[in-house]
C-alpha atoms as a PDB file:
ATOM      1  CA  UNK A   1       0.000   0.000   0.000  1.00  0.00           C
ATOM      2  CA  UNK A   2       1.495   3.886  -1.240  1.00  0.00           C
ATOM      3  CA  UNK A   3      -0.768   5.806   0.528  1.00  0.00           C
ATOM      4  CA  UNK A   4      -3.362   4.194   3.504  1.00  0.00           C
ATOM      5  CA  UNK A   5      -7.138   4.503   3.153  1.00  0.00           C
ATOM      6  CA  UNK A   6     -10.519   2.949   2.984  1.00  0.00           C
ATOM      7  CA  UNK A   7     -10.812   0.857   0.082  1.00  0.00           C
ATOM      8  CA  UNK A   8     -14.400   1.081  -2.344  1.00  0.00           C
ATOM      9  CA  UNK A   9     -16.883  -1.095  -2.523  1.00  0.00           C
ATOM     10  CA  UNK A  10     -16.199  -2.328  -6.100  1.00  0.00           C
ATOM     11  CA  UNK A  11     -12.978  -3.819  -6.656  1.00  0.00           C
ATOM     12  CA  UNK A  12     -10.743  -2.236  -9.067  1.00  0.00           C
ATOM     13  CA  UNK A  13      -8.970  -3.133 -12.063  1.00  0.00           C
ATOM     14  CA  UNK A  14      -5.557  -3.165 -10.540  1.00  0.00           C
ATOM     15  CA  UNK A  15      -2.370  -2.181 -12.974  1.00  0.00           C
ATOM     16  CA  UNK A  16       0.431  -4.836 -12.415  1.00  0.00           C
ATOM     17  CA  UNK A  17       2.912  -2.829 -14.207  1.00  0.00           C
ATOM     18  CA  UNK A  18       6.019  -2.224 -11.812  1.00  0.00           C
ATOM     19  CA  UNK A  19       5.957   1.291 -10.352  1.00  0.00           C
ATOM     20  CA  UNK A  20       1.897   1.910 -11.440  1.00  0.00           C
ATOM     21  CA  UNK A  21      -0.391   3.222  -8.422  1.00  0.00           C
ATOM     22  CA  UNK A  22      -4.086   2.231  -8.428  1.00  0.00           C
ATOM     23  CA  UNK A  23      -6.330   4.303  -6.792  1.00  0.00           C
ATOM     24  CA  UNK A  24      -8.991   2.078  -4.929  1.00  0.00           C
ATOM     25  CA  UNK A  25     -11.407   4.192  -2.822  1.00  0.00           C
ATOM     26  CA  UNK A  26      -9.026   6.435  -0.863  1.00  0.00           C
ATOM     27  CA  UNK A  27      -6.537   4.037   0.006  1.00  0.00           C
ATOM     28  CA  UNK A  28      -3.711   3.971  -3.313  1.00  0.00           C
ATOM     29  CA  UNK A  29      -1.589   0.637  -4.205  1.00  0.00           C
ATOM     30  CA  UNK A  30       1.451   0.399  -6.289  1.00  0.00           C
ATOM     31  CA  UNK A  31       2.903  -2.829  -8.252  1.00  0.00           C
ATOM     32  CA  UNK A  32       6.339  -3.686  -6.782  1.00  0.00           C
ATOM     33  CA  UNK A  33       8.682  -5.735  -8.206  1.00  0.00           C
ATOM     34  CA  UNK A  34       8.832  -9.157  -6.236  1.00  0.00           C
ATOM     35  CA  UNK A  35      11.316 -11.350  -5.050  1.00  0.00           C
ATOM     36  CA  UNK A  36      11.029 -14.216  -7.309  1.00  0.00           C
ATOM     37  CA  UNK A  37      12.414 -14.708 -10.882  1.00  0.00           C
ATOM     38  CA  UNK A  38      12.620 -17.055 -13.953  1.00  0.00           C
ATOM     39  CA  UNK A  39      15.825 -18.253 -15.434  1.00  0.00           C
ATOM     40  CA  UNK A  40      17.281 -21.165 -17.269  1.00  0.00           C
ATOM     41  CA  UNK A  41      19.851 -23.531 -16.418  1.00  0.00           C
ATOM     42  CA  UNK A  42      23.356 -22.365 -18.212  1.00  0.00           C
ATOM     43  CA  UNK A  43      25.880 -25.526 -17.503  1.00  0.00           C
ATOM     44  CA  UNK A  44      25.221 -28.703 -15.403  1.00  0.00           C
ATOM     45  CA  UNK A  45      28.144 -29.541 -12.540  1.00  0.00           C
ATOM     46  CA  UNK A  46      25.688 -31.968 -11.564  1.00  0.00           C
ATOM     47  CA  UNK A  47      21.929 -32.570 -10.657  1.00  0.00           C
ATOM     48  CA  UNK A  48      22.467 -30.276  -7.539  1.00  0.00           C
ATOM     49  CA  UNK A  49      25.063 -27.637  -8.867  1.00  0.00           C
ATOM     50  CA  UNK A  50      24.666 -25.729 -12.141  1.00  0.00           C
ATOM     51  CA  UNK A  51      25.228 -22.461 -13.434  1.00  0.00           C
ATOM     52  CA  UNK A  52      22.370 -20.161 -14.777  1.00  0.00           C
ATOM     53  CA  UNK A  53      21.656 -17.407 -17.775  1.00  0.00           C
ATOM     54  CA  UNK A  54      22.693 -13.297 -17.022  1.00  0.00           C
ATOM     55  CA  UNK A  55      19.519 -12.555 -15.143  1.00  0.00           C
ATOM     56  CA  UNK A  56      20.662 -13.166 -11.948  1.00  0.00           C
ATOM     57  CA  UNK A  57      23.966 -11.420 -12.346  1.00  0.00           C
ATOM     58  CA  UNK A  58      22.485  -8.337 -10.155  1.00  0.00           C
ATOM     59  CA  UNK A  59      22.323 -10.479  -6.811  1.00  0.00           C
ATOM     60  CA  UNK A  60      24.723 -10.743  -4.418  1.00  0.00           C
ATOM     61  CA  UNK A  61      26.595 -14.005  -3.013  1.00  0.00           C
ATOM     62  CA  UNK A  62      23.538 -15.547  -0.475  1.00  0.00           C
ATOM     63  CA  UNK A  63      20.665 -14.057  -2.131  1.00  0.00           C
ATOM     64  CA  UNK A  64      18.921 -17.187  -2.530  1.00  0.00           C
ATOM     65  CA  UNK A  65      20.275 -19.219  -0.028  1.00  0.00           C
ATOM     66  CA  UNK A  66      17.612 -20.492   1.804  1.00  0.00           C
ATOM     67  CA  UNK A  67      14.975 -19.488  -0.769  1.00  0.00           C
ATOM     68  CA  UNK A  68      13.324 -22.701  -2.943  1.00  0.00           C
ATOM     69  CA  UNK A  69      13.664 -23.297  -6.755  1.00  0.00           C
ATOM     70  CA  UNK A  70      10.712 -24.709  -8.499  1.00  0.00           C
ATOM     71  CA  UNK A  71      11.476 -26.187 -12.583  1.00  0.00           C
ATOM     72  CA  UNK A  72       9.298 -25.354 -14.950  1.00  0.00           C
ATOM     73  CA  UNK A  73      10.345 -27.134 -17.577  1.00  0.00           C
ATOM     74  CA  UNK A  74      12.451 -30.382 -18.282  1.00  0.00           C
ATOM     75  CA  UNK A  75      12.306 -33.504 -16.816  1.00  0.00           C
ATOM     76  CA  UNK A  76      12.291 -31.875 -12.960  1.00  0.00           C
ATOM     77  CA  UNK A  77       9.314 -29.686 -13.979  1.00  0.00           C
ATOM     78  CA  UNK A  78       7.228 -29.013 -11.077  1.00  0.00           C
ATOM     79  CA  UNK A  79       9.786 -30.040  -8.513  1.00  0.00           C
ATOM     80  CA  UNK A  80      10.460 -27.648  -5.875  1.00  0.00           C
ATOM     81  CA  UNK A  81      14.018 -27.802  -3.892  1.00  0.00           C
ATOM     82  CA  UNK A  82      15.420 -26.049  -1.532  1.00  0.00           C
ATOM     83  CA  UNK A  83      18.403 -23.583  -2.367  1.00  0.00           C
ATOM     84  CA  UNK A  84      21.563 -23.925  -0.185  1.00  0.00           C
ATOM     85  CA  UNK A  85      23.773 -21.224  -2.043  1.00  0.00           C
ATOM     86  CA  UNK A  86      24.179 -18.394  -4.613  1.00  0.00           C
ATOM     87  CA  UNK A  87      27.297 -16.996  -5.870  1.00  0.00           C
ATOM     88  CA  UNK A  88      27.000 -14.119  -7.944  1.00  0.00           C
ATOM     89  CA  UNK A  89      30.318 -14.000  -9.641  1.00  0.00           C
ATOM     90  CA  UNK A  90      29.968 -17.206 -11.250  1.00  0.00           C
ATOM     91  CA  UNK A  91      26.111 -17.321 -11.648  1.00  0.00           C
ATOM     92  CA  UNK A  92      26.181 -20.481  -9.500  1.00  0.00           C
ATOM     93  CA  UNK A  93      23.321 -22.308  -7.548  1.00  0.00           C
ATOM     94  CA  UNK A  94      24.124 -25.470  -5.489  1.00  0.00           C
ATOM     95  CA  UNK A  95      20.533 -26.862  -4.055  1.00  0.00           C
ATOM     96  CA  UNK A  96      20.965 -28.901  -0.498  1.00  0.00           C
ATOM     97  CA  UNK A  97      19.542 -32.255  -2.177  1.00  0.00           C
ATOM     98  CA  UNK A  98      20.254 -33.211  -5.952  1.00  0.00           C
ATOM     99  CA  UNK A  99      17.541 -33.424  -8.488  1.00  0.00           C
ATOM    100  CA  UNK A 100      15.901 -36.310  -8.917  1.00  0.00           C
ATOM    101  CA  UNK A 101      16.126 -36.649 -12.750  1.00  0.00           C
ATOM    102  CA  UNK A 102      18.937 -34.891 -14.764  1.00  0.00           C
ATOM    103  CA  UNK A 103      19.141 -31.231 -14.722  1.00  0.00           C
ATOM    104  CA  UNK A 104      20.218 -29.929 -18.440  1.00  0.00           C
ATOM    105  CA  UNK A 105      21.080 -26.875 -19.906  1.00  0.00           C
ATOM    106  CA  UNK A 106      17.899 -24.643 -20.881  1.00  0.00           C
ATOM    107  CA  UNK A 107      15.404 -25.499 -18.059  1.00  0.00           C
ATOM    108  CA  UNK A 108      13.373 -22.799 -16.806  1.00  0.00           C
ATOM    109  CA  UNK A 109      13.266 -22.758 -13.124  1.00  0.00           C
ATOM    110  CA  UNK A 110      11.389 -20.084 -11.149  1.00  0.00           C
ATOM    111  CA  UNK A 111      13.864 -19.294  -7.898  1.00  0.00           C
ATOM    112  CA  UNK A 112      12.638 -17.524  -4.699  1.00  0.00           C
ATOM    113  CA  UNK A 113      14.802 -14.839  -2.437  1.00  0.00           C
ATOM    114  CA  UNK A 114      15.562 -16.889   0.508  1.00  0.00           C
ATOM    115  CA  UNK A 115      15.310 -15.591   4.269  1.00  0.00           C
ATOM    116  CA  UNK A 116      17.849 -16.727   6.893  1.00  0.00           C
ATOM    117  CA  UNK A 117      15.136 -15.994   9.637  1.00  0.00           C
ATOM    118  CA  UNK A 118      16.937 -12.602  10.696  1.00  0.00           C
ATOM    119  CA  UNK A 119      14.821  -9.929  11.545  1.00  0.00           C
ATOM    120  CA  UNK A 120      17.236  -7.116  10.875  1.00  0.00           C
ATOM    121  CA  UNK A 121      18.720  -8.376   8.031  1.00  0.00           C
ATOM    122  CA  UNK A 122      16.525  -9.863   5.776  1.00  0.00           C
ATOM    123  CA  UNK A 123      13.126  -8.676   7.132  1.00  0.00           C
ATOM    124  CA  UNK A 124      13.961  -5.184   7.845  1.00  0.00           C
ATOM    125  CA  UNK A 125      16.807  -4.939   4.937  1.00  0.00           C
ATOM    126  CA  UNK A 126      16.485  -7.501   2.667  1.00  0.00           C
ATOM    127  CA  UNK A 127      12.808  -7.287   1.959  1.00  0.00           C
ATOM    128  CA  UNK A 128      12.622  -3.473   1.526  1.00  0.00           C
ATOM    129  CA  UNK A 129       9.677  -2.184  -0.763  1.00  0.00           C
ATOM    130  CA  UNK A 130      10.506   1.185  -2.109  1.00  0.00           C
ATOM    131  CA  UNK A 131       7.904   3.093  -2.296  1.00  0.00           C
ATOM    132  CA  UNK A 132       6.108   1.091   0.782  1.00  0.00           C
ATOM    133  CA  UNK A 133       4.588   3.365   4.006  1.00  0.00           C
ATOM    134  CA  UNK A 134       6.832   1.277   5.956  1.00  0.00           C
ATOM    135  CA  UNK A 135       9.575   1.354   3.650  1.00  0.00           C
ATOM    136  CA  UNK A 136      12.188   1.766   6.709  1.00  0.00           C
ATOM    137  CA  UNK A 137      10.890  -1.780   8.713  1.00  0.00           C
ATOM    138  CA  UNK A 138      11.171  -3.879   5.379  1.00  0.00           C
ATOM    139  CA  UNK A 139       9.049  -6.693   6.488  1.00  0.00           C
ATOM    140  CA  UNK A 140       9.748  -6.644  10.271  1.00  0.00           C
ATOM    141  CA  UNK A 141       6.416  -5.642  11.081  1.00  0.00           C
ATOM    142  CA  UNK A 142       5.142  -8.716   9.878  1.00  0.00           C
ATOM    143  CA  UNK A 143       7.590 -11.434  10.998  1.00  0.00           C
ATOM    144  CA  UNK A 144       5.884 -13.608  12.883  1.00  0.00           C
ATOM    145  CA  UNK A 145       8.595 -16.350  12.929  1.00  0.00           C
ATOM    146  CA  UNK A 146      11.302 -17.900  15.116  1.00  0.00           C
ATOM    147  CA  UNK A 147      14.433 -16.390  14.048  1.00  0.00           C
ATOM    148  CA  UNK A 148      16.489 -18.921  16.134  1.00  0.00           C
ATOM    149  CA  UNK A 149      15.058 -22.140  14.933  1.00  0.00           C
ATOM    150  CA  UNK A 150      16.744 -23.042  11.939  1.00  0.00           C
ATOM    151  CA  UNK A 151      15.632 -23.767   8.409  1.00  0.00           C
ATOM    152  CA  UNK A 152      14.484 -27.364   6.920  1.00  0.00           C
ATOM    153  CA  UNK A 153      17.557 -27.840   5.347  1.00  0.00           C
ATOM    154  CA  UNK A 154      19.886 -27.345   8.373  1.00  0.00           C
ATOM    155  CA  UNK A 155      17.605 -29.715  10.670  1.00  0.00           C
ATOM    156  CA  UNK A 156      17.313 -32.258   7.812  1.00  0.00           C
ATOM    157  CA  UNK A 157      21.277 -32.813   7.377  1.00  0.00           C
ATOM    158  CA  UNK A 158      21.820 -33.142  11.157  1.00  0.00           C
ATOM    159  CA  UNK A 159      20.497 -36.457  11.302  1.00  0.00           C
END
């Protein structure tokens, strides 16, 4: 939400385009960009470490650490794993369990900004809207987690 407000009674046709307001009663919202994106699979290590297309060369090491990758296409499509690390430099995603079929070069996969359960630092930083009324808390107004208990992954590979 831009600017707070009492929304009408008729729903409005909202504009989806990044950076658009849409004025809905008195209340006003605005499309932000989210923090999940497509890309394709560049060169295969293996079925748990590959490399990926230019789109993701804006995020830093750890971006998606922790985040989830879902294929689209191939023979993983509709397989959702769990992202262990991101490094920028060399476009490279390592997952915390392999694939269970082979991972090739020019699947789509839809990837999701991971969260290390830190409220300062990924709610209140990370997750930033510009252009949000809370803009300066991030997200921290609605974590509602445990930042102490760790992630799936971590409990999963200290068996």
């Amino acid at each position: 939400m831009t600017t707070a407000g009492t929304t009408a009674t008729e729903q409005p046709t909202y504009d989806t385009t990044i950076s658009t307001p849409t004025t809905d009663g008195s209340a006003m919202l605005t499309a932000r960009d989210s923090f999940m994106r497509v890309a394709v699979v560049e060169t295969v290590t293996s079925n748990r470490v590959f490399t990926t297309a230019d789109v993701l060369d804006p995020y830093e090491d750890h971006w998606f650490a922790g985040g989830a990758l879902t294929f689209e296409t191939g023979d993983n499509a509709g397989r959702t794993i769990e992202i262990k690390g991101w490094t920028q430099v060399t476009r490279t995603l390592e997952l915390w369990e392999p694939a269970r079929r082979a991972v090739q070069v020019g699947d789509q996969f839809r990837l999701y900004a991971g969260c290390s359960k830190r409220v300062v630092e990924d709610c209140r930083e990370k997750f930033q809207i510009p252009g949000s009324l809370l803009f300066a808390q991030g997200n921290a107004r609605n974590f509602r987690g445990e930042p102490y208990v760790p992630g799936g992954a971590l409990v999963a590979q200290a068996r």
